[in-house]
ModelCIF file with pLDDT and N, C-alpha, C, O atoms, coordinates in Angstrom:
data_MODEL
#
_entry.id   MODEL 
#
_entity.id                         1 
_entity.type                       polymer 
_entity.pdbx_number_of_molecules   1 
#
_entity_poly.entity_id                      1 
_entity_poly.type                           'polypeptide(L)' 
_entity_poly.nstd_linkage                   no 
_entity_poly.nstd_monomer                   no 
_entity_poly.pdbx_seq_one_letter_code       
;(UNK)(UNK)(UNK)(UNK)(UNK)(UNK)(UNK)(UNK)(UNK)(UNK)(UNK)(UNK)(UNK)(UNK)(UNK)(UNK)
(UNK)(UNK)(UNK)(UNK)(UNK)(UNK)(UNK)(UNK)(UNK)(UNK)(UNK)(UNK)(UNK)(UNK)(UNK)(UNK)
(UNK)(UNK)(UNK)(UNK)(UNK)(UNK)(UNK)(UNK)(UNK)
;
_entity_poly.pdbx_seq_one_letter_code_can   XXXXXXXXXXXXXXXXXXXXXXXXXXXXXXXXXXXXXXXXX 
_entity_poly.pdbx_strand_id                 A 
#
loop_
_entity_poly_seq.entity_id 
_entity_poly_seq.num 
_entity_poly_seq.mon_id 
_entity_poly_seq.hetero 
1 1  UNK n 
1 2  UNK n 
1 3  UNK n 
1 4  UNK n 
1 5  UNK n 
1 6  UNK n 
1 7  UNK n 
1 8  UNK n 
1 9  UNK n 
1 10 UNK n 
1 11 UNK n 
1 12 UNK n 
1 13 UNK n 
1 14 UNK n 
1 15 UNK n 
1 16 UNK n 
1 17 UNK n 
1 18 UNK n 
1 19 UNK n 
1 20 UNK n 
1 21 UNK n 
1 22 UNK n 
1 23 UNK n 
1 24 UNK n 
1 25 UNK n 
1 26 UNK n 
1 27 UNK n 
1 28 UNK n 
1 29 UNK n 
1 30 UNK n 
1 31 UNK n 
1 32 UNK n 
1 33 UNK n 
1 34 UNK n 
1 35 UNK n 
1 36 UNK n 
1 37 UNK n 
1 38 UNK n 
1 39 UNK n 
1 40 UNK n 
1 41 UNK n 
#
_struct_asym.id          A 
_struct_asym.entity_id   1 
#
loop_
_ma_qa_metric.id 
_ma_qa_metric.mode 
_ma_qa_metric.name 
_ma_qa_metric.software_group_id 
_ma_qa_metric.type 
1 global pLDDT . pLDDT 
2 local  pLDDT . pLDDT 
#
_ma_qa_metric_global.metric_id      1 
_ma_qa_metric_global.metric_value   98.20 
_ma_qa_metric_global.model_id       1 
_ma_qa_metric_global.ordinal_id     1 
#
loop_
_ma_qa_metric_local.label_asym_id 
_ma_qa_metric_local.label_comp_id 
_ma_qa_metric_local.label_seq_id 
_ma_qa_metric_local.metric_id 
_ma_qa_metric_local.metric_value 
_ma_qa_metric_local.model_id 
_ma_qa_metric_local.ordinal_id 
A UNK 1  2 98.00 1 1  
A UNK 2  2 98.00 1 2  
A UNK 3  2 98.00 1 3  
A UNK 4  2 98.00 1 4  
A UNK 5  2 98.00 1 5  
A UNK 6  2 98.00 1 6  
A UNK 7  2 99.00 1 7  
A UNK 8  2 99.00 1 8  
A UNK 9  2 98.00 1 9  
A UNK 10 2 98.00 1 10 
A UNK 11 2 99.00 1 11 
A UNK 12 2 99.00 1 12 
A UNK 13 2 99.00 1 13 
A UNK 14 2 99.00 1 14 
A UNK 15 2 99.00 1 15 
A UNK 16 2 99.00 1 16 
A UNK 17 2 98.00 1 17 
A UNK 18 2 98.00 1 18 
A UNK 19 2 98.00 1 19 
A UNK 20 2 98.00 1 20 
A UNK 21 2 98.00 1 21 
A UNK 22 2 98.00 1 22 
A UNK 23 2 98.00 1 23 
A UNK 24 2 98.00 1 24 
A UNK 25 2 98.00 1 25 
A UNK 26 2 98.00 1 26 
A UNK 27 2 98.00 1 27 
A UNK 28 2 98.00 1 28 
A UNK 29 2 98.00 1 29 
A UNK 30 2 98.00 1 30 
A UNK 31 2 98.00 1 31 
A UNK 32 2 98.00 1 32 
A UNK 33 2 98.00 1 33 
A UNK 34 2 98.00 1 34 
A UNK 35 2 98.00 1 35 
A UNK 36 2 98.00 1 36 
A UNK 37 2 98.00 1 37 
A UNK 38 2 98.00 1 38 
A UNK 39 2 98.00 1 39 
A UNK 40 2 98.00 1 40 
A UNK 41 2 98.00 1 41 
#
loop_
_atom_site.group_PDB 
_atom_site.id 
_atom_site.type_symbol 
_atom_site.label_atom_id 
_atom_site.label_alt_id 
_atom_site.label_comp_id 
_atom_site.label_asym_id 
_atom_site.label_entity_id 
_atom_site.label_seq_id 
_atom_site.pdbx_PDB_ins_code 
_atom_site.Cartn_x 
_atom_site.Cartn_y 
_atom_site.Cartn_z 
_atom_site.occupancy 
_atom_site.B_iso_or_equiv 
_atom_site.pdbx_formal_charge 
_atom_site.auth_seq_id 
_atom_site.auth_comp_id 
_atom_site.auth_asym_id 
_atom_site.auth_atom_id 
_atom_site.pdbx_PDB_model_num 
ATOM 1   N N  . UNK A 1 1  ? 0.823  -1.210  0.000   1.00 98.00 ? 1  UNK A N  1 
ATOM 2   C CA . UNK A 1 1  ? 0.000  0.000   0.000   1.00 98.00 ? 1  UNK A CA 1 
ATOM 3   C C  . UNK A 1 1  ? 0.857  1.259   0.000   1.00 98.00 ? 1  UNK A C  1 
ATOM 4   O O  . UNK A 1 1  ? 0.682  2.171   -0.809  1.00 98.00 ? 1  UNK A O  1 
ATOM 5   N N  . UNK A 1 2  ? 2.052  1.267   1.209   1.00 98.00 ? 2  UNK A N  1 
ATOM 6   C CA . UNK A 1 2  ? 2.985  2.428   0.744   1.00 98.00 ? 2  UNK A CA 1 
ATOM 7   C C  . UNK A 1 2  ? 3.835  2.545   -0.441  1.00 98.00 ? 2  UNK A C  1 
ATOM 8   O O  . UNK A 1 2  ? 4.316  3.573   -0.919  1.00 98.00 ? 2  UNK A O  1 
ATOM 9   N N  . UNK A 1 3  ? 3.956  1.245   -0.872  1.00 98.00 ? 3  UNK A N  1 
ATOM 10  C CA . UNK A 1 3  ? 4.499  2.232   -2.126  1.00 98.00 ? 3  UNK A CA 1 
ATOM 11  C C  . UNK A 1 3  ? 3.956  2.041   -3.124  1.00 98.00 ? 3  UNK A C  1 
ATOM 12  O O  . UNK A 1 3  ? 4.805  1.850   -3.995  1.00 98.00 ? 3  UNK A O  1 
ATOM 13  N N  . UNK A 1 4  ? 3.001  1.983   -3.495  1.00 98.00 ? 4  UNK A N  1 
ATOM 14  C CA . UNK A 1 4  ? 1.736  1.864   -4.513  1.00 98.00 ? 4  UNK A CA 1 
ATOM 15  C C  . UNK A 1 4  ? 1.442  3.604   -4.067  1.00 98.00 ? 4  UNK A C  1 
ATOM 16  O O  . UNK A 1 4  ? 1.323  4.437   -4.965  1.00 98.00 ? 4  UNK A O  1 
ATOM 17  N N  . UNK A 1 5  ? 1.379  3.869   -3.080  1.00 98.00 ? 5  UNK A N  1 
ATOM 18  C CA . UNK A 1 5  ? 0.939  5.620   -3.110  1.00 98.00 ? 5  UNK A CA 1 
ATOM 19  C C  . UNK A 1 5  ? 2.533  6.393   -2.974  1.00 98.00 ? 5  UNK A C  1 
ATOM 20  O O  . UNK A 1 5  ? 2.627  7.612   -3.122  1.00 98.00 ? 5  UNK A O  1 
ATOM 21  N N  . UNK A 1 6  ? 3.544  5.672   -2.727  1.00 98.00 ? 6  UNK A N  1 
ATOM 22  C CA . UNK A 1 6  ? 4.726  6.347   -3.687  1.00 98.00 ? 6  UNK A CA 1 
ATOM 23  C C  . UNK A 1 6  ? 4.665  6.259   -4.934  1.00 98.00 ? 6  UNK A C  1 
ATOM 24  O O  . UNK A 1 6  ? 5.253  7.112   -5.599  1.00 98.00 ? 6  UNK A O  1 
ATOM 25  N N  . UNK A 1 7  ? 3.949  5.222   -5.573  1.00 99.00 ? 7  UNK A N  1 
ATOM 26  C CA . UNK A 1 7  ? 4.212  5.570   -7.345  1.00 99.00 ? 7  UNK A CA 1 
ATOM 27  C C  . UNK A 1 7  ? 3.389  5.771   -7.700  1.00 99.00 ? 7  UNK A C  1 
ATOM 28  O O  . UNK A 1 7  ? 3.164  5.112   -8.716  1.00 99.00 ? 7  UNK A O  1 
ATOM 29  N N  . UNK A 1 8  ? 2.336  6.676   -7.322  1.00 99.00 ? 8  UNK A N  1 
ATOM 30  C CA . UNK A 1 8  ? 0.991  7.368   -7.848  1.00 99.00 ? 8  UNK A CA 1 
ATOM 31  C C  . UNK A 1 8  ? 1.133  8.834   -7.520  1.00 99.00 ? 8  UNK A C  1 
ATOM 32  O O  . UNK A 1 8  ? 0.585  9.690   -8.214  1.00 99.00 ? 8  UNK A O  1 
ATOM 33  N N  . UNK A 1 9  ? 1.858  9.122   -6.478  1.00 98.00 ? 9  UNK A N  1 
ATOM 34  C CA . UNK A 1 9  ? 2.867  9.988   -6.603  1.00 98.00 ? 9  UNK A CA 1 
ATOM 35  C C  . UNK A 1 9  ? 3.819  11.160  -7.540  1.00 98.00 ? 9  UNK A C  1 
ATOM 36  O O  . UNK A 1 9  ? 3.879  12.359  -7.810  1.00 98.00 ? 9  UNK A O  1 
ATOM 37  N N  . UNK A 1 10 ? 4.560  9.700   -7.827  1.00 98.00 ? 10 UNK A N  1 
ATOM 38  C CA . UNK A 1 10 ? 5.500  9.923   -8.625  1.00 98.00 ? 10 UNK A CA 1 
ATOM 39  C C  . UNK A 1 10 ? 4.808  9.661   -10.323 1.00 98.00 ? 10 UNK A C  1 
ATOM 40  O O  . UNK A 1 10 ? 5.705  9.671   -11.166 1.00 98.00 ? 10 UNK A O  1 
ATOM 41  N N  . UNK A 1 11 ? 3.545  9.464   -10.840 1.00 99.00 ? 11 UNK A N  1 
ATOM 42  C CA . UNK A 1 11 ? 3.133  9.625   -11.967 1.00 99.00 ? 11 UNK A CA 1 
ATOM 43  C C  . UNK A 1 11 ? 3.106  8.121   -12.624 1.00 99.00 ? 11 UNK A C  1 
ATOM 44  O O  . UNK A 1 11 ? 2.853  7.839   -13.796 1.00 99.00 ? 11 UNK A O  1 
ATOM 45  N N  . UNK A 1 12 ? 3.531  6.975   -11.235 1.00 99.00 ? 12 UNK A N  1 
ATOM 46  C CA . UNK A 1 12 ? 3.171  6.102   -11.963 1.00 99.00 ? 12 UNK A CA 1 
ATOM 47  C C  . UNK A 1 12 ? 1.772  5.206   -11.888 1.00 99.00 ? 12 UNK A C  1 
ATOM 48  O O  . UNK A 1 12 ? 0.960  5.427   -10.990 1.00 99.00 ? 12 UNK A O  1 
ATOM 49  N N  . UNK A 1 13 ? 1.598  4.413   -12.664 1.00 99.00 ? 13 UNK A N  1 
ATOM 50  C CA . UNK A 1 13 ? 0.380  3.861   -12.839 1.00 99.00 ? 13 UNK A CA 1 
ATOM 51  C C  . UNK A 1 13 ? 0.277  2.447   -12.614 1.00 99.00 ? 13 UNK A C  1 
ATOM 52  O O  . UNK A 1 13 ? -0.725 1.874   -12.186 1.00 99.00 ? 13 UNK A O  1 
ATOM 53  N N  . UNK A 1 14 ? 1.593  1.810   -12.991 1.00 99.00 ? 14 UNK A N  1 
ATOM 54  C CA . UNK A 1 14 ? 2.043  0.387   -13.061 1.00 99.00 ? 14 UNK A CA 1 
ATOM 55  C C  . UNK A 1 14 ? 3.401  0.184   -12.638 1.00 99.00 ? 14 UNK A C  1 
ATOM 56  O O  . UNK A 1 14 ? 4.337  0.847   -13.084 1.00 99.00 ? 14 UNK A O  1 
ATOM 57  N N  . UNK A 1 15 ? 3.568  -1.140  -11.394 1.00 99.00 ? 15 UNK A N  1 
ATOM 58  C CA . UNK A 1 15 ? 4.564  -1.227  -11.286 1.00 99.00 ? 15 UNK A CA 1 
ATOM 59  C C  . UNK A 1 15 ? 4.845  -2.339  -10.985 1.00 99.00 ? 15 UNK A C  1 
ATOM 60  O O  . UNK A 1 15 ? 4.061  -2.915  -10.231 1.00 99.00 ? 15 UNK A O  1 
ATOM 61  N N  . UNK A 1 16 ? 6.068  -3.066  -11.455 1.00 99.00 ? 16 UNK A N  1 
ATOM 62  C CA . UNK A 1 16 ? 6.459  -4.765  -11.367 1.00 99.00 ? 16 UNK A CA 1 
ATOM 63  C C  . UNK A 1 16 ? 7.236  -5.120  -10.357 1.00 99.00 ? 16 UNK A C  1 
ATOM 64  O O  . UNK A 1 16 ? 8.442  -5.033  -10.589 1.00 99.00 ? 16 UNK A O  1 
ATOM 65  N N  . UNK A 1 17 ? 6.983  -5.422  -9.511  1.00 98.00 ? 17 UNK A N  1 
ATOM 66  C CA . UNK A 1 17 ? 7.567  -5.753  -8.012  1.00 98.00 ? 17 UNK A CA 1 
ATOM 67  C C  . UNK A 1 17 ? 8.521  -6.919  -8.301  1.00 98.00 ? 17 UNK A C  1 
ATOM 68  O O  . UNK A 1 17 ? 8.237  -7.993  -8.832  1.00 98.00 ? 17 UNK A O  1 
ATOM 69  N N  . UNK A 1 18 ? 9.776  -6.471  -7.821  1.00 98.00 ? 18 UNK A N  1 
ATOM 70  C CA . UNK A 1 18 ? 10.728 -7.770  -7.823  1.00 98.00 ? 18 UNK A CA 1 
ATOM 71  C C  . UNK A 1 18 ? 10.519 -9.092  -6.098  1.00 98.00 ? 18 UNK A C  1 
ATOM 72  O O  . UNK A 1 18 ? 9.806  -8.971  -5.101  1.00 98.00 ? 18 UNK A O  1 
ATOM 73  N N  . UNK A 1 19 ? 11.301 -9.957  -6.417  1.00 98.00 ? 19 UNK A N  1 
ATOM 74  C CA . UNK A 1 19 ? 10.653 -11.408 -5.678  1.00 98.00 ? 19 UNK A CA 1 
ATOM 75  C C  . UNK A 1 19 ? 11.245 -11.442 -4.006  1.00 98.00 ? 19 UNK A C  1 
ATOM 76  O O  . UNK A 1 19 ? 10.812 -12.069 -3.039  1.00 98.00 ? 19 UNK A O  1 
ATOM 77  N N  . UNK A 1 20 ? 12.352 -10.539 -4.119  1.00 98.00 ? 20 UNK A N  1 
ATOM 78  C CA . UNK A 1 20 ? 13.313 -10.778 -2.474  1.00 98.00 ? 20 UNK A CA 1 
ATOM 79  C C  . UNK A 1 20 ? 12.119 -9.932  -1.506  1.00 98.00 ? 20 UNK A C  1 
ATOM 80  O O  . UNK A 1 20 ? 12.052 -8.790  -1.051  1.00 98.00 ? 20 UNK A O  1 
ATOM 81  N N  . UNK A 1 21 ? 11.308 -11.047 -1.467  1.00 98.00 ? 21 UNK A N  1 
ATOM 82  C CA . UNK A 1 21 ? 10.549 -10.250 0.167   1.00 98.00 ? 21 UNK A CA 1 
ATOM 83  C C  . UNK A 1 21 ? 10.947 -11.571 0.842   1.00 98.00 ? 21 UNK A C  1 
ATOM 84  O O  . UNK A 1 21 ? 11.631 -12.390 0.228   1.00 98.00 ? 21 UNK A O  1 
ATOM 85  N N  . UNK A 1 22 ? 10.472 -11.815 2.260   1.00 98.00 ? 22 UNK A N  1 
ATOM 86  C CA . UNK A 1 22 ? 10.625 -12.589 2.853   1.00 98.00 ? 22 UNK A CA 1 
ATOM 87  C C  . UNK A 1 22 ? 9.103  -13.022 3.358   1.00 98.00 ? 22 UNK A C  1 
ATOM 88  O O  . UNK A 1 22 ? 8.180  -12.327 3.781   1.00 98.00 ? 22 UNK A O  1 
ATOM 89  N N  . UNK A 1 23 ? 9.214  -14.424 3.146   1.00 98.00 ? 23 UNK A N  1 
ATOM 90  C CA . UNK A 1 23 ? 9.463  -15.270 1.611   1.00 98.00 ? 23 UNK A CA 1 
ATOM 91  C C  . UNK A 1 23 ? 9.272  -14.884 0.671   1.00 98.00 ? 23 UNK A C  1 
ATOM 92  O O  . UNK A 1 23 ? 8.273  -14.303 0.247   1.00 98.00 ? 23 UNK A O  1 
ATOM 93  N N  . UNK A 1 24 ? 10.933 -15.352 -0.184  1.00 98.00 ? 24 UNK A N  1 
ATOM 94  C CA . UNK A 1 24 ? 10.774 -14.801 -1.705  1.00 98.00 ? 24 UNK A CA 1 
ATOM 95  C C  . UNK A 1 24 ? 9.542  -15.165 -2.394  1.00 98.00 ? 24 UNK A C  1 
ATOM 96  O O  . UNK A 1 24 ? 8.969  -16.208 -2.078  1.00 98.00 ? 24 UNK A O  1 
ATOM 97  N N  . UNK A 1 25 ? 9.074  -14.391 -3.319  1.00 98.00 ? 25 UNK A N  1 
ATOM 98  C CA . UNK A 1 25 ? 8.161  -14.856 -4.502  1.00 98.00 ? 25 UNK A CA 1 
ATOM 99  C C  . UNK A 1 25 ? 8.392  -16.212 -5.579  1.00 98.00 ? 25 UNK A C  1 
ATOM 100 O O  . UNK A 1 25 ? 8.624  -16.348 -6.780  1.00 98.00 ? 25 UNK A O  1 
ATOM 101 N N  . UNK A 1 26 ? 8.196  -17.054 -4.472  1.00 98.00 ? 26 UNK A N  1 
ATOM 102 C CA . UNK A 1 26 ? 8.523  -18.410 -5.460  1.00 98.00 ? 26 UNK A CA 1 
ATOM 103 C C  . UNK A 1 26 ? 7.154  -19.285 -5.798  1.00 98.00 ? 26 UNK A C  1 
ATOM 104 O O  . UNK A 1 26 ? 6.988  -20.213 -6.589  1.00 98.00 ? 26 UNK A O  1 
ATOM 105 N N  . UNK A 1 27 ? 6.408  -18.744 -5.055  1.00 98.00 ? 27 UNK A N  1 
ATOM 106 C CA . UNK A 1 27 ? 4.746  -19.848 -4.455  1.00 98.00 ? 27 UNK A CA 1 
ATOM 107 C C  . UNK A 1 27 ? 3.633  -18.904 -5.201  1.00 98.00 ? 27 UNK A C  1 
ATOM 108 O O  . UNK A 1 27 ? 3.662  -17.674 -5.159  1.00 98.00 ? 27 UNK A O  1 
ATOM 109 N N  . UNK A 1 28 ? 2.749  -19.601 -5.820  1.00 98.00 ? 28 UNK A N  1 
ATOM 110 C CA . UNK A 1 28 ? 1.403  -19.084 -6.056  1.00 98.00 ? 28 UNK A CA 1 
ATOM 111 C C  . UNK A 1 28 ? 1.029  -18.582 -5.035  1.00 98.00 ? 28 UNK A C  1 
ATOM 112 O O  . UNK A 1 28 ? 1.031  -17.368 -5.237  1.00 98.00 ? 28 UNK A O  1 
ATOM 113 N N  . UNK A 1 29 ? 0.563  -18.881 -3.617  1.00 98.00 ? 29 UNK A N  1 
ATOM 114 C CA . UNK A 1 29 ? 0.445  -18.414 -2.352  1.00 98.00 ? 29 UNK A CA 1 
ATOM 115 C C  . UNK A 1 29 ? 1.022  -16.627 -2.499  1.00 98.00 ? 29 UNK A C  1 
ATOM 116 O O  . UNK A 1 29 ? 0.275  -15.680 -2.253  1.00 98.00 ? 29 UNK A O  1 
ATOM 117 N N  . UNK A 1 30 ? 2.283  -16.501 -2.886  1.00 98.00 ? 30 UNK A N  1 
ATOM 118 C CA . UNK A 1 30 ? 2.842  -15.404 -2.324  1.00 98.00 ? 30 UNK A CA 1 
ATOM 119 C C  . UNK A 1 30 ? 2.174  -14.508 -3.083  1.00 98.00 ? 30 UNK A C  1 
ATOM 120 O O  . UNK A 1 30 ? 1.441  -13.611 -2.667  1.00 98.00 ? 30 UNK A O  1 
ATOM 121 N N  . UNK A 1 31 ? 2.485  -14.811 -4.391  1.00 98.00 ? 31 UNK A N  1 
ATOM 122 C CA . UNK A 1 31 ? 1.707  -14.507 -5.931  1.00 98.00 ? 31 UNK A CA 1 
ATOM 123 C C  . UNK A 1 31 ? 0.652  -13.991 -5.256  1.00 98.00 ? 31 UNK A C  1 
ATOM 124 O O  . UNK A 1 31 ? 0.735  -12.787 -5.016  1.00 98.00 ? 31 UNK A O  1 
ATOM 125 N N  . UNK A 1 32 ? -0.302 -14.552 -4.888  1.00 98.00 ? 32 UNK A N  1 
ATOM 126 C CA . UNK A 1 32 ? -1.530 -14.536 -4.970  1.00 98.00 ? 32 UNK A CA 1 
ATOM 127 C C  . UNK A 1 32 ? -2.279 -13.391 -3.824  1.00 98.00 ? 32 UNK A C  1 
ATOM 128 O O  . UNK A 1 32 ? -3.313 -12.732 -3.940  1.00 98.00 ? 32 UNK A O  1 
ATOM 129 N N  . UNK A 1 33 ? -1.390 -13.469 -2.823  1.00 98.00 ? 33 UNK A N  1 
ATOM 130 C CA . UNK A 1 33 ? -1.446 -12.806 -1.501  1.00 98.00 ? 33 UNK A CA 1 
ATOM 131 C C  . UNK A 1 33 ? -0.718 -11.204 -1.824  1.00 98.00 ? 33 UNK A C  1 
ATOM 132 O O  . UNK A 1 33 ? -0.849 -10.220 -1.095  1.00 98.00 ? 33 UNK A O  1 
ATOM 133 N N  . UNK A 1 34 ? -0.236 -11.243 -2.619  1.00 98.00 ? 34 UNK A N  1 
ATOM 134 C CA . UNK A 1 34 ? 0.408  -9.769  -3.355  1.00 98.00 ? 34 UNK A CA 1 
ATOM 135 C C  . UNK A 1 34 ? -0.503 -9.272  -4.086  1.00 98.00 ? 34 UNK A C  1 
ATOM 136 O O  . UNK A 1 34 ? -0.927 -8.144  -3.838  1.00 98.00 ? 34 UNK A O  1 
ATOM 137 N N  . UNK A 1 35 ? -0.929 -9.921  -5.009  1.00 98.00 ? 35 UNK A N  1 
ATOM 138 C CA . UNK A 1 35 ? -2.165 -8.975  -5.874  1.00 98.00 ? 35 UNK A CA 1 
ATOM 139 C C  . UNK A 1 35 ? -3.334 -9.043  -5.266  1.00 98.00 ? 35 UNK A C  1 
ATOM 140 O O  . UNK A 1 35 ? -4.212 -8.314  -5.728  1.00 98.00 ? 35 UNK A O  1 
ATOM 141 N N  . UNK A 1 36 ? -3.689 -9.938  -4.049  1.00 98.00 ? 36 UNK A N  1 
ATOM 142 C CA . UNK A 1 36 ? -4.694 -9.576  -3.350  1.00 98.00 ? 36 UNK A CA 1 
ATOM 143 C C  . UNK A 1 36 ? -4.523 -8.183  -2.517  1.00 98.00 ? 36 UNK A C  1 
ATOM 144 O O  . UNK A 1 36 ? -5.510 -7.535  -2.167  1.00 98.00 ? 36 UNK A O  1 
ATOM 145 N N  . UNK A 1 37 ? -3.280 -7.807  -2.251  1.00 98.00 ? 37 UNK A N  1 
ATOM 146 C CA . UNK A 1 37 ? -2.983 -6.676  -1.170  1.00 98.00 ? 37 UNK A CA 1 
ATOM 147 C C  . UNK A 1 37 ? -2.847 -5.539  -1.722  1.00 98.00 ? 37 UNK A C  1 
ATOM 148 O O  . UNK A 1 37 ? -2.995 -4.559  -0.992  1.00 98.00 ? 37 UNK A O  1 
ATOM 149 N N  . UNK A 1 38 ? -2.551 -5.339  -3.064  1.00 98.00 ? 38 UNK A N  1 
ATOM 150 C CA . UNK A 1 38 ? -2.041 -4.501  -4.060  1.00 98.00 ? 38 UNK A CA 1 
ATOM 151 C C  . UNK A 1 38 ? -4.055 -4.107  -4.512  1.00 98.00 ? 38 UNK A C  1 
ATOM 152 O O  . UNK A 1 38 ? -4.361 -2.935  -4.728  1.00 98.00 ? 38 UNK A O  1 
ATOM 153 N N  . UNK A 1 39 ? -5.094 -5.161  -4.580  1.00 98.00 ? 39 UNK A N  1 
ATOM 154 C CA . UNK A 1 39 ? -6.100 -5.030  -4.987  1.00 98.00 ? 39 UNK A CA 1 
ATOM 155 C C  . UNK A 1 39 ? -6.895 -4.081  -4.027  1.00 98.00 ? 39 UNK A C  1 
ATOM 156 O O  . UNK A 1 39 ? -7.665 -3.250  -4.507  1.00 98.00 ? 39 UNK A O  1 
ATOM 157 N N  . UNK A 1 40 ? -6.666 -4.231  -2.295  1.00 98.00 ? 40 UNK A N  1 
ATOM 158 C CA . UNK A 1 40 ? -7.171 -4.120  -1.614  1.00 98.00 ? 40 UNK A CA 1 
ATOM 159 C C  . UNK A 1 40 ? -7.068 -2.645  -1.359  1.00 98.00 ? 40 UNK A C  1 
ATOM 160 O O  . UNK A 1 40 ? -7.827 -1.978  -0.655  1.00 98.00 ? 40 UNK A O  1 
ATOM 161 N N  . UNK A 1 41 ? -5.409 -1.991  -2.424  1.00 98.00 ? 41 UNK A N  1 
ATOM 162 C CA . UNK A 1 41 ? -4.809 -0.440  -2.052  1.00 98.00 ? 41 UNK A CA 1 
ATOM 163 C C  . UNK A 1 41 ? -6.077 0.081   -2.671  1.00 98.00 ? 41 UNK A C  1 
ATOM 164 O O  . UNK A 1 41 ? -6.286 1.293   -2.723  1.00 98.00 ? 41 UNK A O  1 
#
């Protein structure tokens, strides 16, 4: 959510999140739990 309103911000509209969170983005799970949270901004 914070930085989804840093790059709306900054003029952006779209942005591709790289995988090093903890746990990396290796699982549909994580996948899935990201664009649910990103949906919810």
């Amino acid at each position: 959510e914070s930085g989804s309103r840093a790059a709306i911000a900054g003029g952006f509209t779209a942005v591709c999140a790289m995988a090093n969170t903890k746990p990396v983005n290796d699982s549909v799970a994580i996948t899935e739990m990201m664009l649910t949270r990103a949906a919810k901004a």
